[in-house]
Every structure is written in structure tokens, then in C-alpha cells.
PDB file of N, CA and C in Angstrom:
ATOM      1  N   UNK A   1     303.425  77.787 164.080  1.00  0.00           N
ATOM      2  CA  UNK A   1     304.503  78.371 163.283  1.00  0.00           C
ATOM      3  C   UNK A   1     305.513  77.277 162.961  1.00  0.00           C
ATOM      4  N   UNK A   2     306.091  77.312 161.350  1.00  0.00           N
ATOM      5  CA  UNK A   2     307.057  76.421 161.375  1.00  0.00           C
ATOM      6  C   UNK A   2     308.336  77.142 161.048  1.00  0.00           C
ATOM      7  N   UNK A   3     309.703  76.803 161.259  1.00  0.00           N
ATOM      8  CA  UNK A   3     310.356  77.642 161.206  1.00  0.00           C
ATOM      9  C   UNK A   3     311.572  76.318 160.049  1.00  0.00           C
ATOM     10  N   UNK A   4     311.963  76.957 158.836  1.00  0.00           N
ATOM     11  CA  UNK A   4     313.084  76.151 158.120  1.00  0.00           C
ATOM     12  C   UNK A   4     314.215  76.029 158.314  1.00  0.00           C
ATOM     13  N   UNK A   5     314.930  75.756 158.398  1.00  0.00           N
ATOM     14  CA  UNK A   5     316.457  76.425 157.754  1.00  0.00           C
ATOM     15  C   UNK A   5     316.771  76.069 156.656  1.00  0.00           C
ATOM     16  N   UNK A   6     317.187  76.955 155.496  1.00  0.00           N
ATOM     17  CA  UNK A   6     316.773  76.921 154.290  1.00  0.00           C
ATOM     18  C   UNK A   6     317.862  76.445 153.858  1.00  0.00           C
ATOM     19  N   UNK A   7     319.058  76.463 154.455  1.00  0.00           N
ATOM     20  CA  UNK A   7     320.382  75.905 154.053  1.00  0.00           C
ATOM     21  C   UNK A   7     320.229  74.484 154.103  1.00  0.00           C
ATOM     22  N   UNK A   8     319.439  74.021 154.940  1.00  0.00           N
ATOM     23  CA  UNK A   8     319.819  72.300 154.960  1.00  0.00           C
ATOM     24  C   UNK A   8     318.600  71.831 153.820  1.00  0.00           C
ATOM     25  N   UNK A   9     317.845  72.418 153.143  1.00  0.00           N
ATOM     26  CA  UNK A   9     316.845  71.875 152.271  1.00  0.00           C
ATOM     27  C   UNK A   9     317.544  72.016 150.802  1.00  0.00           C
ATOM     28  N   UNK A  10     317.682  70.566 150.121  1.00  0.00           N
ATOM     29  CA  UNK A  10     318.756  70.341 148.882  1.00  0.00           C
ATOM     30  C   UNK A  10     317.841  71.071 148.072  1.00  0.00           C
ATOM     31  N   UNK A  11     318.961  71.168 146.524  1.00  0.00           N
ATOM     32  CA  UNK A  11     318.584  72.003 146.187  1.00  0.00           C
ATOM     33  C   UNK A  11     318.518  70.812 144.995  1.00  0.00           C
ATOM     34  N   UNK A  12     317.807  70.692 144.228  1.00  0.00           N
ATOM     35  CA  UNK A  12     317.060  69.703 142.818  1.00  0.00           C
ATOM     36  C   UNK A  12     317.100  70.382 141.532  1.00  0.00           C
ATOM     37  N   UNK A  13     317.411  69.909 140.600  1.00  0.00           N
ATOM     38  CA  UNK A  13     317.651  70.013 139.155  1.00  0.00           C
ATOM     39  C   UNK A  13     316.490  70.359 139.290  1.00  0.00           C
ATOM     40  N   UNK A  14     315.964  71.410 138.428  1.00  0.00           N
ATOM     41  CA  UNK A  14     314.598  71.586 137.121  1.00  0.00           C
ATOM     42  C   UNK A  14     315.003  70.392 136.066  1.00  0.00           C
ATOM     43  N   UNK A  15     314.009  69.673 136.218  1.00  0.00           N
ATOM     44  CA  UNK A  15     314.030  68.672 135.195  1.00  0.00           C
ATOM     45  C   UNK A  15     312.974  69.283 133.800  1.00  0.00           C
ATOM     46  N   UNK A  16     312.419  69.952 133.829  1.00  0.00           N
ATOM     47  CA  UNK A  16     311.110  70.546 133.185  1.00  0.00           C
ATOM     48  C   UNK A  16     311.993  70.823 131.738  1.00  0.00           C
ATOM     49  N   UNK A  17     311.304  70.366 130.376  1.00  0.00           N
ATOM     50  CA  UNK A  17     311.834  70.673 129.240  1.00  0.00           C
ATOM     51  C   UNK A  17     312.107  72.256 128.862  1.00  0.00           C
ATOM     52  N   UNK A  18     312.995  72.467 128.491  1.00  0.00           N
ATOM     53  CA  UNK A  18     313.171  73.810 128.316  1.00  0.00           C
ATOM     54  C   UNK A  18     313.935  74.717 129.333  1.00  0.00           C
ATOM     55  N   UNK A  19     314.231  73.868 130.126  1.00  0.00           N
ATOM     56  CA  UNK A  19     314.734  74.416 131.535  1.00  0.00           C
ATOM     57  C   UNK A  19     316.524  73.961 131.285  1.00  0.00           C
ATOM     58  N   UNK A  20     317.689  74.831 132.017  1.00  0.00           N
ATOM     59  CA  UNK A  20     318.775  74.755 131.542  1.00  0.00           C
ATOM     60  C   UNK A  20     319.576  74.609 132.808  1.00  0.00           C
ATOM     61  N   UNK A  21     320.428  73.745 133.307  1.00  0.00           N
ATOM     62  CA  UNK A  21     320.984  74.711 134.245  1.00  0.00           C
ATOM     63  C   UNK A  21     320.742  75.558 136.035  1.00  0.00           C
ATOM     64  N   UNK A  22     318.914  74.920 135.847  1.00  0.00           N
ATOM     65  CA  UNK A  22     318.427  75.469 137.235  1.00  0.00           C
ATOM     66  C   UNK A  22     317.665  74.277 138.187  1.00  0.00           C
ATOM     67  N   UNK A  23     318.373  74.668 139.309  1.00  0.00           N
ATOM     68  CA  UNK A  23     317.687  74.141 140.851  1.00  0.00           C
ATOM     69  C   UNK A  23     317.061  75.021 141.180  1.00  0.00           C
ATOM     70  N   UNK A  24     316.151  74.312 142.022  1.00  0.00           N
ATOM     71  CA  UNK A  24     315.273  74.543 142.873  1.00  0.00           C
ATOM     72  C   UNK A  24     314.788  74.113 144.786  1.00  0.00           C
ATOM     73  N   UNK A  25     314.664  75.015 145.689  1.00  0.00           N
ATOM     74  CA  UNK A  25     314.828  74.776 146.664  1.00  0.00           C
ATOM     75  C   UNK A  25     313.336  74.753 146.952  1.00  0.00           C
ATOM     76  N   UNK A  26     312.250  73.635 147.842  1.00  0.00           N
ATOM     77  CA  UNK A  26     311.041  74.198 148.210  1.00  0.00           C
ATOM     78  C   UNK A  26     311.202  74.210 149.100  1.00  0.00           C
ATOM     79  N   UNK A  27     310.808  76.017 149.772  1.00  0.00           N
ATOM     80  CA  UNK A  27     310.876  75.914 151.277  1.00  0.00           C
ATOM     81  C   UNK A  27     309.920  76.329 152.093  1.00  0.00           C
ATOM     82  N   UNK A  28     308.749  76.358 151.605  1.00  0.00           N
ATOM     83  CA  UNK A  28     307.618  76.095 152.471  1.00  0.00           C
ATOM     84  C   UNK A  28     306.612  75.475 152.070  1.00  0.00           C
ATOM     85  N   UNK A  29     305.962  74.406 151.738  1.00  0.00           N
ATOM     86  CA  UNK A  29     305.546  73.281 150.917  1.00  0.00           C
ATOM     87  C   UNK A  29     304.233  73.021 151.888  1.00  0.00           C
ATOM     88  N   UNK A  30     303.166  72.602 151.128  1.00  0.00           N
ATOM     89  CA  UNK A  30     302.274  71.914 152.676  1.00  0.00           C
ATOM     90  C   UNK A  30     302.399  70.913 153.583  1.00  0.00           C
ATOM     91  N   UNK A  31     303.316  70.194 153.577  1.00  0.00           N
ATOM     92  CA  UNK A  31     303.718  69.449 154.737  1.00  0.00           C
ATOM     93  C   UNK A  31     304.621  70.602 155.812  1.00  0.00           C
ATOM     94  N   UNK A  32     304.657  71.287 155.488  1.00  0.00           N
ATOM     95  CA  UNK A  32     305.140  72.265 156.792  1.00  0.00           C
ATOM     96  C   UNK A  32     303.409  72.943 157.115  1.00  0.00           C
ATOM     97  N   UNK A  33     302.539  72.954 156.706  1.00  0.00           N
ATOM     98  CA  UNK A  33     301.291  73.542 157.166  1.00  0.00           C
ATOM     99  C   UNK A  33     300.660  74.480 156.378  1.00  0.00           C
ATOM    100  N   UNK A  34     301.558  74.783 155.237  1.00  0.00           N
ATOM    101  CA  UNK A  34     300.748  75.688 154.775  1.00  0.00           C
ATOM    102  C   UNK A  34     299.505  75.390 153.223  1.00  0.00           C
ATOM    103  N   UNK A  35     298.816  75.787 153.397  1.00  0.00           N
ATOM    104  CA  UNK A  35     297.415  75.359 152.809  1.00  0.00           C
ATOM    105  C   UNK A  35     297.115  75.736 151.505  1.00  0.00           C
ATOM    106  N   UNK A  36     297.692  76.712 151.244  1.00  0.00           N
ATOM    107  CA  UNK A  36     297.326  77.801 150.028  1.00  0.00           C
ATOM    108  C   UNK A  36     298.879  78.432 149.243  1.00  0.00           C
ATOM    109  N   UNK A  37     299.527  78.553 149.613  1.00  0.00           N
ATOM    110  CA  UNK A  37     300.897  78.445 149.242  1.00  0.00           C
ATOM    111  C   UNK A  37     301.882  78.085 149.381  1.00  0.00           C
ATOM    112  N   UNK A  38     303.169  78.564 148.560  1.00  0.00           N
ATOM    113  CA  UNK A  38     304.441  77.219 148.224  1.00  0.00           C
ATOM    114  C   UNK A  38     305.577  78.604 147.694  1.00  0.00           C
ATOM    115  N   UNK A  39     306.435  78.182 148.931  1.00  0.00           N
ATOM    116  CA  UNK A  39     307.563  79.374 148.339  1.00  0.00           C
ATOM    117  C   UNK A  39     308.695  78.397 147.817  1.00  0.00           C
ATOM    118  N   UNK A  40     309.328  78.994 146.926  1.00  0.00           N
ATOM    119  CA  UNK A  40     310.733  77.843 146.152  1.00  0.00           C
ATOM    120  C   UNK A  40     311.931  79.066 145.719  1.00  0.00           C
ATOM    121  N   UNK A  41     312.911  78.874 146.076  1.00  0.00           N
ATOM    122  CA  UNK A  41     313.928  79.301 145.509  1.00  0.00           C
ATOM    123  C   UNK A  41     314.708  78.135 144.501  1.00  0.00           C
ATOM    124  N   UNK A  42     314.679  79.266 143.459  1.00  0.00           N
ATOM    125  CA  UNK A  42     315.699  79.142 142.374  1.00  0.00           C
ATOM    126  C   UNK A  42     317.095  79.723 141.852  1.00  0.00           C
ATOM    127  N   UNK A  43     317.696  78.948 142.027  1.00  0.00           N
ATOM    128  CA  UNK A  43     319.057  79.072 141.420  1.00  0.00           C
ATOM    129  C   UNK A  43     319.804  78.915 140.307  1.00  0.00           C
ATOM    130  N   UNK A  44     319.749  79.934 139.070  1.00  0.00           N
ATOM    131  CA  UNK A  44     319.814  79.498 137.633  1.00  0.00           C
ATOM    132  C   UNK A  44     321.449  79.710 137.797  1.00  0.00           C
ATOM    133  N   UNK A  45     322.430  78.819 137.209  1.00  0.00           N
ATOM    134  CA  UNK A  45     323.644  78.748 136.385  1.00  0.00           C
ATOM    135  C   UNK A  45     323.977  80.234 135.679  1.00  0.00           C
ATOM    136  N   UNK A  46     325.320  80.237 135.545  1.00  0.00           N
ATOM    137  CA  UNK A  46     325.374  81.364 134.349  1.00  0.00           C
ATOM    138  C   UNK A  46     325.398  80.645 133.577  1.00  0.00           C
ATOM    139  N   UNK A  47     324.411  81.139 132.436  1.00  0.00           N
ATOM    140  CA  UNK A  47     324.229  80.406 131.006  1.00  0.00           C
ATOM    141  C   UNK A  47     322.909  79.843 131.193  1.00  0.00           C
ATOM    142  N   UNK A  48     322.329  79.361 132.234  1.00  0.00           N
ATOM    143  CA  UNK A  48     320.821  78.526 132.376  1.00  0.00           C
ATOM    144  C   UNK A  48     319.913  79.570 132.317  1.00  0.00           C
ATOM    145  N   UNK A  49     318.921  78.589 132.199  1.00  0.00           N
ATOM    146  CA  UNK A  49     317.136  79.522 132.010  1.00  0.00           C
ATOM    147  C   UNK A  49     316.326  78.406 132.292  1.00  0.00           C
ATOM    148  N   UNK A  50     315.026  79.243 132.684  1.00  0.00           N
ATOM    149  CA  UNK A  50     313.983  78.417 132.901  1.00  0.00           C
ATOM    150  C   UNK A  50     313.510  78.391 131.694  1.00  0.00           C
ATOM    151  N   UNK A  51     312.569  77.491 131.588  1.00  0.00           N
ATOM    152  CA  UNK A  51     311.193  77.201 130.487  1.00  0.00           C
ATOM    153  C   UNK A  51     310.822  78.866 129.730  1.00  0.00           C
ATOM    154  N   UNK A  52     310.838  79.147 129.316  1.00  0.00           N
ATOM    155  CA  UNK A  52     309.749  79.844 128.565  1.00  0.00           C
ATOM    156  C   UNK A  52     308.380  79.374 128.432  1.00  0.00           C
ATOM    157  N   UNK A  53     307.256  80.148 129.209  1.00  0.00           N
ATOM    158  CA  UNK A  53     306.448  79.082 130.450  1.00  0.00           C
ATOM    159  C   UNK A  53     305.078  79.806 129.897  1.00  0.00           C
ATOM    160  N   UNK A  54     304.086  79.134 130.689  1.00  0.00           N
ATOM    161  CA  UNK A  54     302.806  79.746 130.826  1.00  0.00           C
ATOM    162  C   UNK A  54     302.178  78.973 131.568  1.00  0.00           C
ATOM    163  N   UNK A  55     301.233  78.979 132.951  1.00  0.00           N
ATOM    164  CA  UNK A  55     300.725  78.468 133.319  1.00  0.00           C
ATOM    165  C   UNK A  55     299.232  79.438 133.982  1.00  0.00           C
ATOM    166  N   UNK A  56     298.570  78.987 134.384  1.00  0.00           N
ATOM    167  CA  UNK A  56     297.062  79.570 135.076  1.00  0.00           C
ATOM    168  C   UNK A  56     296.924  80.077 136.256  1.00  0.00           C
ATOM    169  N   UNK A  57     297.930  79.914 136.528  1.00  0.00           N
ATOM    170  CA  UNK A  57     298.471  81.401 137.956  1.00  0.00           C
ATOM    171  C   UNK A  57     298.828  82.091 138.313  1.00  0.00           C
ATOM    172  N   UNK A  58     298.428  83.201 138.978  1.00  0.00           N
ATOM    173  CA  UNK A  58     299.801  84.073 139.393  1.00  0.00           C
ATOM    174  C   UNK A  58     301.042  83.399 140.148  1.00  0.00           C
ATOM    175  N   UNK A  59     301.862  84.447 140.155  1.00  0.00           N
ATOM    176  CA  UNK A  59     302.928  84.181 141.168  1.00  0.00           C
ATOM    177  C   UNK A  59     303.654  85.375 141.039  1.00  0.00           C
ATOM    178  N   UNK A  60     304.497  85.581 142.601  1.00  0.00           N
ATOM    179  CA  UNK A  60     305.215  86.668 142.751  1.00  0.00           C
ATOM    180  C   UNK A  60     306.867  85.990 143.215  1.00  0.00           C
ATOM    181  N   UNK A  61     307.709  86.977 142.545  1.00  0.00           N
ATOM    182  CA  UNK A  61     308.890  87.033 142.246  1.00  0.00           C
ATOM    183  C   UNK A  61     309.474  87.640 143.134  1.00  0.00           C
ATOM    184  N   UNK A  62     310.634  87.569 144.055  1.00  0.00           N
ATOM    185  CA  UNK A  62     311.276  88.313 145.028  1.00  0.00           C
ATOM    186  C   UNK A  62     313.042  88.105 144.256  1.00  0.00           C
ATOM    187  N   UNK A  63     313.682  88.912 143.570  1.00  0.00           N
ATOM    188  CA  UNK A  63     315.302  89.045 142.988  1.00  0.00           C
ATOM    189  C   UNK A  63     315.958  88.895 144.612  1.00  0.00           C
ATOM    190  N   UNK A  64     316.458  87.810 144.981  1.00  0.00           N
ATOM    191  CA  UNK A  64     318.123  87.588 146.113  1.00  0.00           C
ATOM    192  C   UNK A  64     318.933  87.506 145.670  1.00  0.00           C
ATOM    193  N   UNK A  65     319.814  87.405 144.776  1.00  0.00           N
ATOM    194  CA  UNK A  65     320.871  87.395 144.769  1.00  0.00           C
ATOM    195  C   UNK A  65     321.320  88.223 142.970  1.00  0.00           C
ATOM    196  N   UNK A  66     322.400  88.735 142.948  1.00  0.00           N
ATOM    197  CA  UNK A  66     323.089  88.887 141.408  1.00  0.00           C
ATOM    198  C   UNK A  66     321.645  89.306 140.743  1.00  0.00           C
ATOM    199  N   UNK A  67     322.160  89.072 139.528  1.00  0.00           N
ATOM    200  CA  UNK A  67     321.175  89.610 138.413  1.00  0.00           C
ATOM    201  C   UNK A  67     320.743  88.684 137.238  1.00  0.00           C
ATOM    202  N   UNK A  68     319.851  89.107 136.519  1.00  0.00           N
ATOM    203  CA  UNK A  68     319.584  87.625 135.427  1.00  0.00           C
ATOM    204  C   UNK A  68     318.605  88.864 134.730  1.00  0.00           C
ATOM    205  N   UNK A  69     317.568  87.614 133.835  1.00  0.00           N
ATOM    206  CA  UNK A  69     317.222  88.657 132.562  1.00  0.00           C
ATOM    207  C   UNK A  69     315.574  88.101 133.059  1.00  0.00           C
ATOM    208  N   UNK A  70     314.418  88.797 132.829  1.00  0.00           N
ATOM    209  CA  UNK A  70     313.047  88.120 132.883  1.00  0.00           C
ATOM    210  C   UNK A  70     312.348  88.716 131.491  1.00  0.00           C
ATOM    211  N   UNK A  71     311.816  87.749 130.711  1.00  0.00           N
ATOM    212  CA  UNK A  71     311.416  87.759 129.480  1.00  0.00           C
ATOM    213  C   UNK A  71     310.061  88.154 129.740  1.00  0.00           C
ATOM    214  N   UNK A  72     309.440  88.469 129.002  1.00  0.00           N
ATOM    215  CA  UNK A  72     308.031  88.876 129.122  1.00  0.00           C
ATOM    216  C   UNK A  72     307.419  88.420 127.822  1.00  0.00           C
ATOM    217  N   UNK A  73     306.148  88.168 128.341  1.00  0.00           N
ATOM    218  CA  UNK A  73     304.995  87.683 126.932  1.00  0.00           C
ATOM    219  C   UNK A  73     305.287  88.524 125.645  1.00  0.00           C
ATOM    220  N   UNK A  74     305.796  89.390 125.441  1.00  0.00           N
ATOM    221  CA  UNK A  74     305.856  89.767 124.065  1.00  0.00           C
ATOM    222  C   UNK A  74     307.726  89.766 123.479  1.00  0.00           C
ATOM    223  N   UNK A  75     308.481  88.853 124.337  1.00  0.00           N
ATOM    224  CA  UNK A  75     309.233  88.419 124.700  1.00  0.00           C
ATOM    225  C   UNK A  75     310.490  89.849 124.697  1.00  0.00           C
ATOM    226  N   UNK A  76     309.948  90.740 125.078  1.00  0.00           N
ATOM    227  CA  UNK A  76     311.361  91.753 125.921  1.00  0.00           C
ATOM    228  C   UNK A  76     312.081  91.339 126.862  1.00  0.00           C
ATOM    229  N   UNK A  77     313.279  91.911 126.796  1.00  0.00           N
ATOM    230  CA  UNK A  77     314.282  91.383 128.236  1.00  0.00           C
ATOM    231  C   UNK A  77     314.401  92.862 128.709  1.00  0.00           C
ATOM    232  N   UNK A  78     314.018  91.876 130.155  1.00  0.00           N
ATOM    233  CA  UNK A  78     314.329  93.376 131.291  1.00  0.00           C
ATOM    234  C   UNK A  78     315.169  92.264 132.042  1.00  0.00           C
ATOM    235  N   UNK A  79     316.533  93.238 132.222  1.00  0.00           N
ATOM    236  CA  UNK A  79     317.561  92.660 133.241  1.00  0.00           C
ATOM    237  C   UNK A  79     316.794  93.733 134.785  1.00  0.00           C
ATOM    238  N   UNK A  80     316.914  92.380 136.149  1.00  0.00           N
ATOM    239  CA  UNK A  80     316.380  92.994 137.001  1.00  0.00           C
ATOM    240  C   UNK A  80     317.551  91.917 138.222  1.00  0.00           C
ATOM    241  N   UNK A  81     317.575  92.639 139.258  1.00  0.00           N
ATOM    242  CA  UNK A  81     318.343  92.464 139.877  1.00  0.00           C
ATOM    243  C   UNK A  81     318.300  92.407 141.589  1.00  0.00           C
ATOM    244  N   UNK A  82     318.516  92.247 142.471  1.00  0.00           N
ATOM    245  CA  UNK A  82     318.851  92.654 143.757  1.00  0.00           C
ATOM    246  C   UNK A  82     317.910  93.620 144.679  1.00  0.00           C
ATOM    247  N   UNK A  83     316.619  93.185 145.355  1.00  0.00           N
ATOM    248  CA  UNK A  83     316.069  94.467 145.345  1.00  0.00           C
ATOM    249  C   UNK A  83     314.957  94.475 144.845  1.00  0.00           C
ATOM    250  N   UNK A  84     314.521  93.792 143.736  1.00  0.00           N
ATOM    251  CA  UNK A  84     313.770  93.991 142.868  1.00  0.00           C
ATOM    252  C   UNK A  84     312.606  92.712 142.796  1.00  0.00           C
ATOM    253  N   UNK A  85     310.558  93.014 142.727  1.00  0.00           N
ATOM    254  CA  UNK A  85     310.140  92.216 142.887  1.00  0.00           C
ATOM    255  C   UNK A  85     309.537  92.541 141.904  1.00  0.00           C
ATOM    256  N   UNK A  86     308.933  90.775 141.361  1.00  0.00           N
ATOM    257  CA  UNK A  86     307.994  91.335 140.044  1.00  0.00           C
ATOM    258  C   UNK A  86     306.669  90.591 139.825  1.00  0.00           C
ATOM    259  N   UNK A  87     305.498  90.742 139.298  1.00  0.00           N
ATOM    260  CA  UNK A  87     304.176  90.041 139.510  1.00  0.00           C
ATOM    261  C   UNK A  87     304.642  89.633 137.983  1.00  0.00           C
ATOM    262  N   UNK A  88     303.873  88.384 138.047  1.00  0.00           N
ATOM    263  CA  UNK A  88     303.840  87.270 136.739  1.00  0.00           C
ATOM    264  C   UNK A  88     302.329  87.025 136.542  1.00  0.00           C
ATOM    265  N   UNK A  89     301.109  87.304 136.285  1.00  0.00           N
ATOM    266  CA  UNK A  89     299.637  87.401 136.082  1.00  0.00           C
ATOM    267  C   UNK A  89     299.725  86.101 135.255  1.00  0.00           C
ATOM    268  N   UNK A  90     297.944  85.047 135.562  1.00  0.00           N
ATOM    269  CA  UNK A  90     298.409  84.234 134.728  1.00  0.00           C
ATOM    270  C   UNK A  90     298.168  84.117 133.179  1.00  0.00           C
ATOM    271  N   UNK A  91     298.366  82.882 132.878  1.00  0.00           N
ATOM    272  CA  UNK A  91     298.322  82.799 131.463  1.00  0.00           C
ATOM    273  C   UNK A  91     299.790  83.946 131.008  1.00  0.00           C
ATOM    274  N   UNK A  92     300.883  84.485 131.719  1.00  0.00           N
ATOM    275  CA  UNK A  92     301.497  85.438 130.805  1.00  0.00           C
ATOM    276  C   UNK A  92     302.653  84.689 130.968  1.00  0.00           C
ATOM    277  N   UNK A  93     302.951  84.816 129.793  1.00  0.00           N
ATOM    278  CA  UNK A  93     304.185  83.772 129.322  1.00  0.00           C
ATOM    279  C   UNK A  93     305.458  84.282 129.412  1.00  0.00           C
ATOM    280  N   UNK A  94     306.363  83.561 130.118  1.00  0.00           N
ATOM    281  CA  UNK A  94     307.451  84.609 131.050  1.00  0.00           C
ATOM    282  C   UNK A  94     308.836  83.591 131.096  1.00  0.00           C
ATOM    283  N   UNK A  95     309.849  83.989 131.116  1.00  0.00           N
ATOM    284  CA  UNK A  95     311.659  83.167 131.225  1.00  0.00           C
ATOM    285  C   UNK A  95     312.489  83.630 131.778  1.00  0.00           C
ATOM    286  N   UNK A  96     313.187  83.599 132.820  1.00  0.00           N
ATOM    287  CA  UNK A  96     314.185  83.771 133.629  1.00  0.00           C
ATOM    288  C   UNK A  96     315.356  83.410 132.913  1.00  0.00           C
ATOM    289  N   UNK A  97     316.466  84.174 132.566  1.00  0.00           N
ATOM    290  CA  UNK A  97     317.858  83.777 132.131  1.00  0.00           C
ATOM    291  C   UNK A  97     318.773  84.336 133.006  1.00  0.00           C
ATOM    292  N   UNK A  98     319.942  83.479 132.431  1.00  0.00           N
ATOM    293  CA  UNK A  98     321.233  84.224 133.771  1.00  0.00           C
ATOM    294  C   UNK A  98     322.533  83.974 132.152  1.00  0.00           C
ATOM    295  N   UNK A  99     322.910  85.380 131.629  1.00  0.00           N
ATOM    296  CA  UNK A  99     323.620  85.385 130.402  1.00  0.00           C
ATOM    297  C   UNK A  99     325.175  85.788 131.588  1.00  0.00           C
ATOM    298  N   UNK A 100     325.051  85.972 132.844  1.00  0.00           N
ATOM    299  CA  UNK A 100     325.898  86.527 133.528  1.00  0.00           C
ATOM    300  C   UNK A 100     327.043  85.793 134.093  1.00  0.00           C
ATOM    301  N   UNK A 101     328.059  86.391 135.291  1.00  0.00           N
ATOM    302  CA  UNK A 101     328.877  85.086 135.478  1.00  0.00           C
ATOM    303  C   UNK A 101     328.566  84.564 136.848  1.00  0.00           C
ATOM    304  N   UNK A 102     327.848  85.136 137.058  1.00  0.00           N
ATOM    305  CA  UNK A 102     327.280  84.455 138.899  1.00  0.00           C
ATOM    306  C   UNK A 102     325.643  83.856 139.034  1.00  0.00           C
ATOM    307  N   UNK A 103     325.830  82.940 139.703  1.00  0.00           N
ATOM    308  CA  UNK A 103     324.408  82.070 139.588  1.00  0.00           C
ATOM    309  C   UNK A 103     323.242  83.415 140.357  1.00  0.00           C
ATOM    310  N   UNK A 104     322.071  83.404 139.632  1.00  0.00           N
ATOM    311  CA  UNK A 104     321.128  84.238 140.104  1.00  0.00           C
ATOM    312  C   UNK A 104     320.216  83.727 140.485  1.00  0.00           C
ATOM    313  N   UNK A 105     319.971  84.386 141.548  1.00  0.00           N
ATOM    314  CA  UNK A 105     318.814  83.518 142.555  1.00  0.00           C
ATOM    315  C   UNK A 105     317.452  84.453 142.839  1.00  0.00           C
ATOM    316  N   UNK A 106     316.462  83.779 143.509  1.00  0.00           N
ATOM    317  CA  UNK A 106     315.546  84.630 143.298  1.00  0.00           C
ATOM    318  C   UNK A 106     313.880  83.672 144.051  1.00  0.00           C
ATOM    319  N   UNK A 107     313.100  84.050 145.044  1.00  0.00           N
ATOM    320  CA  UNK A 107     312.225  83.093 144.990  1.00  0.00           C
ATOM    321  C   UNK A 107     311.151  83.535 144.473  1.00  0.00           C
ATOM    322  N   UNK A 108     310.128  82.563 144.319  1.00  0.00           N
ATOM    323  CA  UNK A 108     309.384  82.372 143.741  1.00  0.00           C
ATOM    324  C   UNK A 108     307.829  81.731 144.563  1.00  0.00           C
ATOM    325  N   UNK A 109     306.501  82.592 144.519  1.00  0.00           N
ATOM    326  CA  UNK A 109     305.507  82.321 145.675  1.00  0.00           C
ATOM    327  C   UNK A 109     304.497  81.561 144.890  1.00  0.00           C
ATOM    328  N   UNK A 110     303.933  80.596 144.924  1.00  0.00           N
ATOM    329  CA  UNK A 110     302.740  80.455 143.787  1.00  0.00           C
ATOM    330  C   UNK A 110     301.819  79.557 144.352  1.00  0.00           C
ATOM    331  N   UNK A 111     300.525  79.600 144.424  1.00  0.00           N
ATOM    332  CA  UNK A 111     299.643  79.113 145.187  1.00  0.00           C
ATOM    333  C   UNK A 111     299.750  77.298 145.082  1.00  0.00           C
ATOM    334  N   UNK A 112     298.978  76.933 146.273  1.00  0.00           N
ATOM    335  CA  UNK A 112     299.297  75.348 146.243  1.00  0.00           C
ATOM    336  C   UNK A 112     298.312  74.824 145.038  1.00  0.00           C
ATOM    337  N   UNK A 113     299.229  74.108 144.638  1.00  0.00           N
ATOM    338  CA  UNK A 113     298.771  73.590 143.199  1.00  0.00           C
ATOM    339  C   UNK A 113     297.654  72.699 143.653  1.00  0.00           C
ATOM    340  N   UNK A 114     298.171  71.774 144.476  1.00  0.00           N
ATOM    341  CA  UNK A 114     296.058  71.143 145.154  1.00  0.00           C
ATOM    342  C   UNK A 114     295.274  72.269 145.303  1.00  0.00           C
ATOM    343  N   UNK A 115     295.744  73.178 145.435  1.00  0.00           N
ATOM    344  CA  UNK A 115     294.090  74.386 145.856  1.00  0.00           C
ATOM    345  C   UNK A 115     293.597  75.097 144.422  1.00  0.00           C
ATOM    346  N   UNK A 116     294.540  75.186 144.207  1.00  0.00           N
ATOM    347  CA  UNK A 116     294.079  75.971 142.800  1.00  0.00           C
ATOM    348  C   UNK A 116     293.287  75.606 141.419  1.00  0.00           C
ATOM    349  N   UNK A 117     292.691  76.704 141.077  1.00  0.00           N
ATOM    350  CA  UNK A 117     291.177  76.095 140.206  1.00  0.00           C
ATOM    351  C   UNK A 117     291.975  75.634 138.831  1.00  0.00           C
ATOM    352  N   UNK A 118     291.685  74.486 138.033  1.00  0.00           N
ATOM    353  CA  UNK A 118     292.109  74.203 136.866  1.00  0.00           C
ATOM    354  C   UNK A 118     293.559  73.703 136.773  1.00  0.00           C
ATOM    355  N   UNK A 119     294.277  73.732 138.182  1.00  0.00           N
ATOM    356  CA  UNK A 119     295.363  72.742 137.999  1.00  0.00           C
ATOM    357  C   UNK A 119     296.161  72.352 137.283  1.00  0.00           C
ATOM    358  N   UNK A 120     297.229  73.783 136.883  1.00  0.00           N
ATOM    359  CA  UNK A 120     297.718  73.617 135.315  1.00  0.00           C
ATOM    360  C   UNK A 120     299.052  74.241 135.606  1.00  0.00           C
TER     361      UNK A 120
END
């Protein structure tokens, strides 16, 4: 078992084009042991967004903190909030915004990119 403390792990710009405004925390990575997945919290700005994205994996969404907006492939906004978890299937093209006044946070599970087929 490894155990974090998630407060002392910095938190890093999204450098990724299209990205506004958001850090990122990885806090369980495979150098802590794990083989097959990678949890990261994100912390978007009010006013920031991620990419308007698509990639070849799933991943699951856990809402911590405040509220923000999640875009969906046919690009609707559902504001979701506190409480609230959401599946991202892949290939579906998806954006996190924060139009609000408090940074919204939220993690994020997605398989280890060394394990996964097609690496994208």
C-alpha cells in the first residue's frame, strides 16, 4: 500500500494547447506502484478550460470541489457540480470549463498510458 499526501504534491500548469488556466496534480502515478492506472486532480481557474479533447480512452470523472461546465461531443453544456461523477467513453470529445468565480476541481482516473492499446 502506498499512502500520499496530496497536499504536498505541486500542482503544474496544463501546458496542452487549448488548455486555459488549469493545473494539474498526479497523485497516484506508477512510481507509487500502480500498474494500470493514474489518478490526477485538476484545478481549472475561473475563466480556464481544458482542451476540447479526444483521446482512445476511457476515463472517469469524480466533481470535488465548486462547479464548472462539461461539454459533450455534440458540444452541450451540462453544468455539474459537487457530488457528481461522470464517464467520458473513448474517442468522445469532451471540455471542462469554469465560467464561475471559484476554481473547480475535480479528479480525473485514466488508465496508464504505458498499458494502454494504441497510446493516444
Amino acid at each position: 500500500m502506498k499512502i500520499n499526501n496530496n497536499e504536498l504534491i505541486p500542482a503544474a500548469p496544463v501546458n496542452f494547447e487549448g488548455a486555459k488556466d488549469v493545473k494539474m496534480k498526479i497523485l497516484i502515478r506508477p512510481a507509487d506502484g500502480s500498474d494500470n492506472i493514474i489518478m490526477r486532480h485538476f484545478i481549472i481557474a475561473p475563466g480556464g478550460n481544458t482542451p476540447n479533447h479526444r483521446h482512445n480512452y476511457e476515463h472517469v470523472v469524480k466533481i470535488l470541489k465548486n462547479k464548472g461546465i462539461a461539454v459533450d461531443d455534440a458540444g452541450n453544456e451540462h453544468e455539474i457540480h459537487e457530488n457528481q461523477s461522470l464517464f467520458v467513453k473513448p474517442n468522445e470529445k469532451h471540455q471542462f470549463r469554469n465560467p464561475f468565480n471559484d476554481n473547480f476541481e475535480f479528479l480525473c482516473i485514466i488508465p496508464n498510458p504505458e498499458k494502454r492499446q494504441g497510446n493516444n
